[in-house]
Protein backbone atom coordinates (compact mmCIF):
# COMPACT_ATOMS: atom_id res chain seq x y z
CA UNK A 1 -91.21 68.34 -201.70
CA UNK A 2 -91.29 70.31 -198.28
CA UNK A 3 -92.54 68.91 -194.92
CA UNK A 4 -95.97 69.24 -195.06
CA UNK A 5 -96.38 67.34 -198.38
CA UNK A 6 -93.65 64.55 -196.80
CA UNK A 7 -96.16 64.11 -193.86
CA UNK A 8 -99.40 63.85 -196.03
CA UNK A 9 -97.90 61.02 -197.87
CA UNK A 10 -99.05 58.90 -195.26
CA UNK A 11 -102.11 59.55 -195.40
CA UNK A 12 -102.67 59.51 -199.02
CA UNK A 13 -101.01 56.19 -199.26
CA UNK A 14 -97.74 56.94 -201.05
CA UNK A 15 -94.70 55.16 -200.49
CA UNK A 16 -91.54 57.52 -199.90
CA UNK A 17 -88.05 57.28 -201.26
CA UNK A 18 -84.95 58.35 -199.15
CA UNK A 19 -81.09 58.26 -200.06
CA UNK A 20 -78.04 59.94 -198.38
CA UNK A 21 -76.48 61.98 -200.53
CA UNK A 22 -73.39 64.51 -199.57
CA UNK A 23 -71.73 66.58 -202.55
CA UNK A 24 -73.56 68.76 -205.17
CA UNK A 25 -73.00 65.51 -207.86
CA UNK A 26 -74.48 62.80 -206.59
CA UNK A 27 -77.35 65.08 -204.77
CA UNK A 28 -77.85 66.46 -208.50
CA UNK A 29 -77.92 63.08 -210.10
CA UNK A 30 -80.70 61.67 -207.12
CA UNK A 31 -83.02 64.93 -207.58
CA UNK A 32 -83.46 64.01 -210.98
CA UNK A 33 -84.32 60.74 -210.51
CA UNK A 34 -87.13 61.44 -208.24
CA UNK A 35 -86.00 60.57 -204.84
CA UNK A 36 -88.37 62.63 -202.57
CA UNK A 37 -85.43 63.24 -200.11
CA UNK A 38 -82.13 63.68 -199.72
CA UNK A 39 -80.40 62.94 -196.29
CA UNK A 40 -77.53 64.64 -195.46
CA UNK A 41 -76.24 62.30 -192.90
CA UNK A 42 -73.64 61.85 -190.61
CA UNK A 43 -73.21 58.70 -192.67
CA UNK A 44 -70.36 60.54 -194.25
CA UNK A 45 -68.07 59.82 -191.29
CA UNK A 46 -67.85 55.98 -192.67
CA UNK A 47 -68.31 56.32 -196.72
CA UNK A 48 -66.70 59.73 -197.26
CA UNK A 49 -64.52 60.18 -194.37
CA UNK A 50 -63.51 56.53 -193.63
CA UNK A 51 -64.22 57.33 -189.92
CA UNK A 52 -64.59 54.06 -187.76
CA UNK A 53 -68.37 55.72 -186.56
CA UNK A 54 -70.22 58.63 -187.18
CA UNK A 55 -69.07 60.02 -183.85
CA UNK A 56 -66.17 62.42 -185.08
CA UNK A 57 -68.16 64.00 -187.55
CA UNK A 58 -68.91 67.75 -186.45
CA UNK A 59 -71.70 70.57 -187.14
CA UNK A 60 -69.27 72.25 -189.46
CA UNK A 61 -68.49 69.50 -191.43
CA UNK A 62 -72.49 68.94 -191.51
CA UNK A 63 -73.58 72.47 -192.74
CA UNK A 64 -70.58 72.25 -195.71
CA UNK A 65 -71.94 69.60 -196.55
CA UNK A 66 -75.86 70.32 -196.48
CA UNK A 67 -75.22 73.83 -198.11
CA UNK A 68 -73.35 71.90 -201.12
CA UNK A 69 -76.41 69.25 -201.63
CA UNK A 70 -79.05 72.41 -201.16
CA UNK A 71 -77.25 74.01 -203.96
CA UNK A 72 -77.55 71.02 -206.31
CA UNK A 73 -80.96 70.20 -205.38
CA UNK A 74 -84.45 71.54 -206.83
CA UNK A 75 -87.18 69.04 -205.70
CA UNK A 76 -86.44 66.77 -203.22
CA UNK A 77 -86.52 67.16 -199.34
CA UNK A 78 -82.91 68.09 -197.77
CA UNK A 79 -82.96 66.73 -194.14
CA UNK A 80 -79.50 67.37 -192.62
CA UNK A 81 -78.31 65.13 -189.61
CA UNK A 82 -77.90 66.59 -186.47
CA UNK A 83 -73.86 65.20 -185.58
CA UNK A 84 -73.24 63.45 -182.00
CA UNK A 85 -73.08 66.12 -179.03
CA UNK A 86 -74.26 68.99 -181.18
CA UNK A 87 -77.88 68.30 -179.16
CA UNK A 88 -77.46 66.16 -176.33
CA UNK A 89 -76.39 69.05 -173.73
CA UNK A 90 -79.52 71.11 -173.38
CA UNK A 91 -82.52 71.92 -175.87
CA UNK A 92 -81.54 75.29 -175.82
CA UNK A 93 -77.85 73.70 -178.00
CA UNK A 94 -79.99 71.95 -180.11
CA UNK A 95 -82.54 75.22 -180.95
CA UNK A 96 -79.23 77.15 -181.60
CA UNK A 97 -77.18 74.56 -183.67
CA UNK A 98 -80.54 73.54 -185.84
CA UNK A 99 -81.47 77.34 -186.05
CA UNK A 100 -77.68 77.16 -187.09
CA UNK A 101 -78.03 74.41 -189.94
CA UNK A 102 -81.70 75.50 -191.37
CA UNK A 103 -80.55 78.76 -191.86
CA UNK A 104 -76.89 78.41 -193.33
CA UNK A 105 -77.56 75.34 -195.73
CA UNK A 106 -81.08 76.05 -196.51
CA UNK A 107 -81.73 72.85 -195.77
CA UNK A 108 -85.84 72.03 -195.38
CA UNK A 109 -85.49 69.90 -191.75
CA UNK A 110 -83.29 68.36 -189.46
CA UNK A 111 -83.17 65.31 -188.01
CA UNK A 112 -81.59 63.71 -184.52
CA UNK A 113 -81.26 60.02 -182.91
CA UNK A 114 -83.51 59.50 -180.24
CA UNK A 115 -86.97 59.44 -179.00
CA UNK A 116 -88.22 59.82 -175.32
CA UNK A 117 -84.81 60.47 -173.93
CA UNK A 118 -84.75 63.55 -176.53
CA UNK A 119 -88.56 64.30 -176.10
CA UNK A 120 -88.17 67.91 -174.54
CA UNK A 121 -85.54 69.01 -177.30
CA UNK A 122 -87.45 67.98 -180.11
CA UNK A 123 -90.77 69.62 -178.58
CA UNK A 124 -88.33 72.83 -178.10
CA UNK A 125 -87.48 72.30 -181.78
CA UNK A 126 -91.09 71.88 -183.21
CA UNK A 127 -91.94 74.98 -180.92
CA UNK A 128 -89.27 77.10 -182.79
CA UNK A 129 -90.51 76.21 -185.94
CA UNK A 130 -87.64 73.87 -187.38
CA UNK A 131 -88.63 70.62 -188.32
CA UNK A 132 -87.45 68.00 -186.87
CA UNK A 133 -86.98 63.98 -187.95
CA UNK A 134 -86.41 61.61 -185.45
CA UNK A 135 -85.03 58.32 -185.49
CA UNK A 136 -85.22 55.37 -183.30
CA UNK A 137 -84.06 51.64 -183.23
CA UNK A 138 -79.84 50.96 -183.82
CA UNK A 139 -78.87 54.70 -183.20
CA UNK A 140 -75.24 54.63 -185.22
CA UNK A 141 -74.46 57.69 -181.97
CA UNK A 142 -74.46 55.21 -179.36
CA UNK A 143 -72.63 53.11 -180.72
CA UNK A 144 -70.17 52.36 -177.87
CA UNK A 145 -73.64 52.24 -175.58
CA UNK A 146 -74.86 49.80 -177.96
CA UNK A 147 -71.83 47.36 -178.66
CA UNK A 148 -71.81 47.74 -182.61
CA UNK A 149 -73.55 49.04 -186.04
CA UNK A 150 -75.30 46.11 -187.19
CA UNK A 151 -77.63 45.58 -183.38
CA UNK A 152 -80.84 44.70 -184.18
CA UNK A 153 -83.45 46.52 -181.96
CA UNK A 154 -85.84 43.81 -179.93
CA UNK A 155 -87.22 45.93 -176.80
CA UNK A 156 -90.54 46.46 -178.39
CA UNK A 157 -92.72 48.48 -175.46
CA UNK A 158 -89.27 50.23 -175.70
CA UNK A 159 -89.30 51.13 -179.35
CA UNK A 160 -93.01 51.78 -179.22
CA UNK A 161 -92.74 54.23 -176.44
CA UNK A 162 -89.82 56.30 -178.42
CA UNK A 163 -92.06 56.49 -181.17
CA UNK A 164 -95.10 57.65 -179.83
CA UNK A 165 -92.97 60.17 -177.47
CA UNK A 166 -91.27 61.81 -180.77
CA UNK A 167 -94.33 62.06 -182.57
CA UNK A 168 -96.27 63.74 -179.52
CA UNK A 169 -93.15 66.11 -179.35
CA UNK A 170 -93.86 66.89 -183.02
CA UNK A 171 -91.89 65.28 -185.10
CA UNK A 172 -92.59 65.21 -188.68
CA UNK A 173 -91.17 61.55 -189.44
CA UNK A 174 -88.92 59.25 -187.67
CA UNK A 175 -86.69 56.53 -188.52
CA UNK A 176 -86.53 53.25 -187.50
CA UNK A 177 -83.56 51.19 -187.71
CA UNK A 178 -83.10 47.73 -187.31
CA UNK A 179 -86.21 47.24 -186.25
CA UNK A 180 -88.02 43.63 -186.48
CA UNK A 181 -90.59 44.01 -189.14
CA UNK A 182 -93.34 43.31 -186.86
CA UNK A 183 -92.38 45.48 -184.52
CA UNK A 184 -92.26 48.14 -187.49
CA UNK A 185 -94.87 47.37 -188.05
CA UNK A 186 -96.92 48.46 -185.39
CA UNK A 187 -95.49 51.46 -184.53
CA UNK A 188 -96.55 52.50 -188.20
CA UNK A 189 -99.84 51.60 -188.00
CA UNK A 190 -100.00 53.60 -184.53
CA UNK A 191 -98.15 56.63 -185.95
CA UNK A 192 -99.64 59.38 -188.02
CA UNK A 193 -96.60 61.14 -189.25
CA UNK A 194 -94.50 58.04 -191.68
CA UNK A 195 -92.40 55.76 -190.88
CA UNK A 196 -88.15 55.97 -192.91
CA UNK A 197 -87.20 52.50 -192.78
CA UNK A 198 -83.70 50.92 -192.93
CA UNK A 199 -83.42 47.48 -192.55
CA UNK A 200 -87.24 47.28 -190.70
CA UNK A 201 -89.00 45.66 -193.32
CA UNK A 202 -91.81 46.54 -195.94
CA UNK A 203 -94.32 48.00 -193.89
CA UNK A 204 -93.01 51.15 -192.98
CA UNK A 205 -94.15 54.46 -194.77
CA UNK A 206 -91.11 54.66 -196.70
CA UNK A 207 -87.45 53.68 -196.84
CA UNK A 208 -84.01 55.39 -196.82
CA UNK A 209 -80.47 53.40 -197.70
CA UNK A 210 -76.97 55.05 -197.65
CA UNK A 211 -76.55 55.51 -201.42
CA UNK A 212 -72.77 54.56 -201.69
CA UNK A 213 -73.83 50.93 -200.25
CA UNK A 214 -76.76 50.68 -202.46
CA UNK A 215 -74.82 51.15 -205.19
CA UNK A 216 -72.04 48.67 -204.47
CA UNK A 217 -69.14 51.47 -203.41
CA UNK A 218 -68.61 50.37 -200.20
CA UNK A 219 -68.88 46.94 -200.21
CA UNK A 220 -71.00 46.68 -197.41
CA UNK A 221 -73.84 44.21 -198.06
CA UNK A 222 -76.39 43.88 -194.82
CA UNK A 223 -79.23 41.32 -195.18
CA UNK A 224 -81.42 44.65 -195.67
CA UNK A 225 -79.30 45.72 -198.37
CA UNK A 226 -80.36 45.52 -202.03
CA UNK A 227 -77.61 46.70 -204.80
CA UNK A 228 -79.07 48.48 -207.57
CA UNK A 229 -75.88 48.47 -209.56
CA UNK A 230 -71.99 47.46 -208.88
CA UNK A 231 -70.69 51.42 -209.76
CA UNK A 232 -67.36 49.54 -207.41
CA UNK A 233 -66.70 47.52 -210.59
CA UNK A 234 -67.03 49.89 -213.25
CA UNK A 235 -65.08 52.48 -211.71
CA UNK A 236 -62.04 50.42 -211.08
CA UNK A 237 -61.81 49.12 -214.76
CA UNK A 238 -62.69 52.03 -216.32
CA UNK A 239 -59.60 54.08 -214.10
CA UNK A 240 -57.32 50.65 -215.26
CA UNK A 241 -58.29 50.74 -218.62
CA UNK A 242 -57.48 54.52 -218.69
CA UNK A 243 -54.25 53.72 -216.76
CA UNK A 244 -53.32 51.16 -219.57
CA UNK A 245 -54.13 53.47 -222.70
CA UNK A 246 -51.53 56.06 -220.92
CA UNK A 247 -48.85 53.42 -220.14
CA UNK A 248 -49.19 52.26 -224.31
CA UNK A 249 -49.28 55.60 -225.42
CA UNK A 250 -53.10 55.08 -226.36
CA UNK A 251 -54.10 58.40 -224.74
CA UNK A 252 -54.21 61.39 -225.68
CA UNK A 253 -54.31 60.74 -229.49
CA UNK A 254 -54.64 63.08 -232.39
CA UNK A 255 -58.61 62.93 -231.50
CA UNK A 256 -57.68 64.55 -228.16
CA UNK A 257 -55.46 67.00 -228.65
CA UNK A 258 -55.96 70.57 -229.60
């Protein structure tokens, strides 16, 4: 998967499939499965760093972690977030610090919160050649502007008008998050490029979740959440069960020893 065949989904009708993913074993394990791409986002503040926000994370931290999920990964699409203030100065920061992550995590795109406020950097970053995602509804960077994580997005000329101003800037995609359905809605049907929903109903041109939430690691459950398995569960009594066996003497046996 590469840009240009992410975009023409759209127009051919095909659904896409999006997961975070940030270490070389999970990214492995989502490739194979089929996910067309693999977001690299600053997500990993809260489920990997047990940050409050994704605020602290930093462009370091971002390009360790995109390189190690680039090495692991053969078909998908590896998008790597942008982190907060690593764009928001001047276009010409965000041309040099997504020159910076394309190049050293061989990473296919980036992507960055925002969408008529950041017009002029992401037509900077289309003009130098590096794709660029955007993303617009509850932007997880302004969070302090914004009051909290879970604020649904209502301001619908508002929403709209970020849309259509990253896709004229030439964006490849965009997200929208917590986004009324019907508001969704619309803006896909007046976007050509697609659509990455999270929590903004069925009618966008694909959907991303964080992957340690969808599979029950976090424990966070949002009315757009669906768990596809409870890995939470399994984990902890397999590590007591193994915990037990050492405590009786169970393990190592005979079996396990050289």
């Amino acid at each position: 998967m590469n840009v240009p065949e992410f975009m023409n989904a759209k127009a051919q009708g095909r659904k896409l499939s999006v997961l975070t993913a940030y270490d070389c074993l999970w990214a492995a394990m989502l490739d194979e499965a089929g996910i067309d791409a693999l977001l690299v986002g600053d997500s990993m503040g809260m489920v990997f760093q047990g940050q409050t926000s994704t605020l602290p994370v930093t462009l370091e931290q971002m390009i360790y972690h995109g390189e190690i999920v680039c090495r692991a990964t053969k078909k998908a699409l590896v998008i790597v977030d942008l982190p907060f203030m690593s764009y928001q100065v001047s276009s010409r920061q965000a041309v040099r610090n997504a020159g910076k992550v394309l190049k050293e995590t061989g990473c296919g795109a980036v992507k960055l919160e925002g969408g008529v406020q950041q017009a002029k950097t992401i037509e900077r970053l289309a003009a130098c050649d590096l794709p660029v995602m955007a993303h617009v509804g509850m932007r997880p960077q302004s969070v302090r502007k914004l009051g909290k994580m879970s604020a649904v997005q209502r301001d619908e000329k508002q929403l709209l008008a970020d849309a259509v101003a990253a896709e004229r800037s030439g964006a490849f995609a965009i997200v929208l998050e917590l986004i009324p359905a019907a508001i969704a809605q619309r803006i896909t049907e007046t976007l050509t490029i697609p659509t990455i929903g999270i929590g903004a109903g069925p009618h966008c041109d694909g959907q991303v979740l964080v992957t340690p939430d969808m599979f029950g690691l976090t424990g966070f459950k949002p009315k757009f959440m669906k768990l596809y398995a409870d890995l939470k569960s399994s984990i902890i009594d397999g590590a007591k069960r193994y915990a037990e066996d050492i405590r009786k003497g169970e393990f190592p046996t005979e079996q396990h020893s050289h």
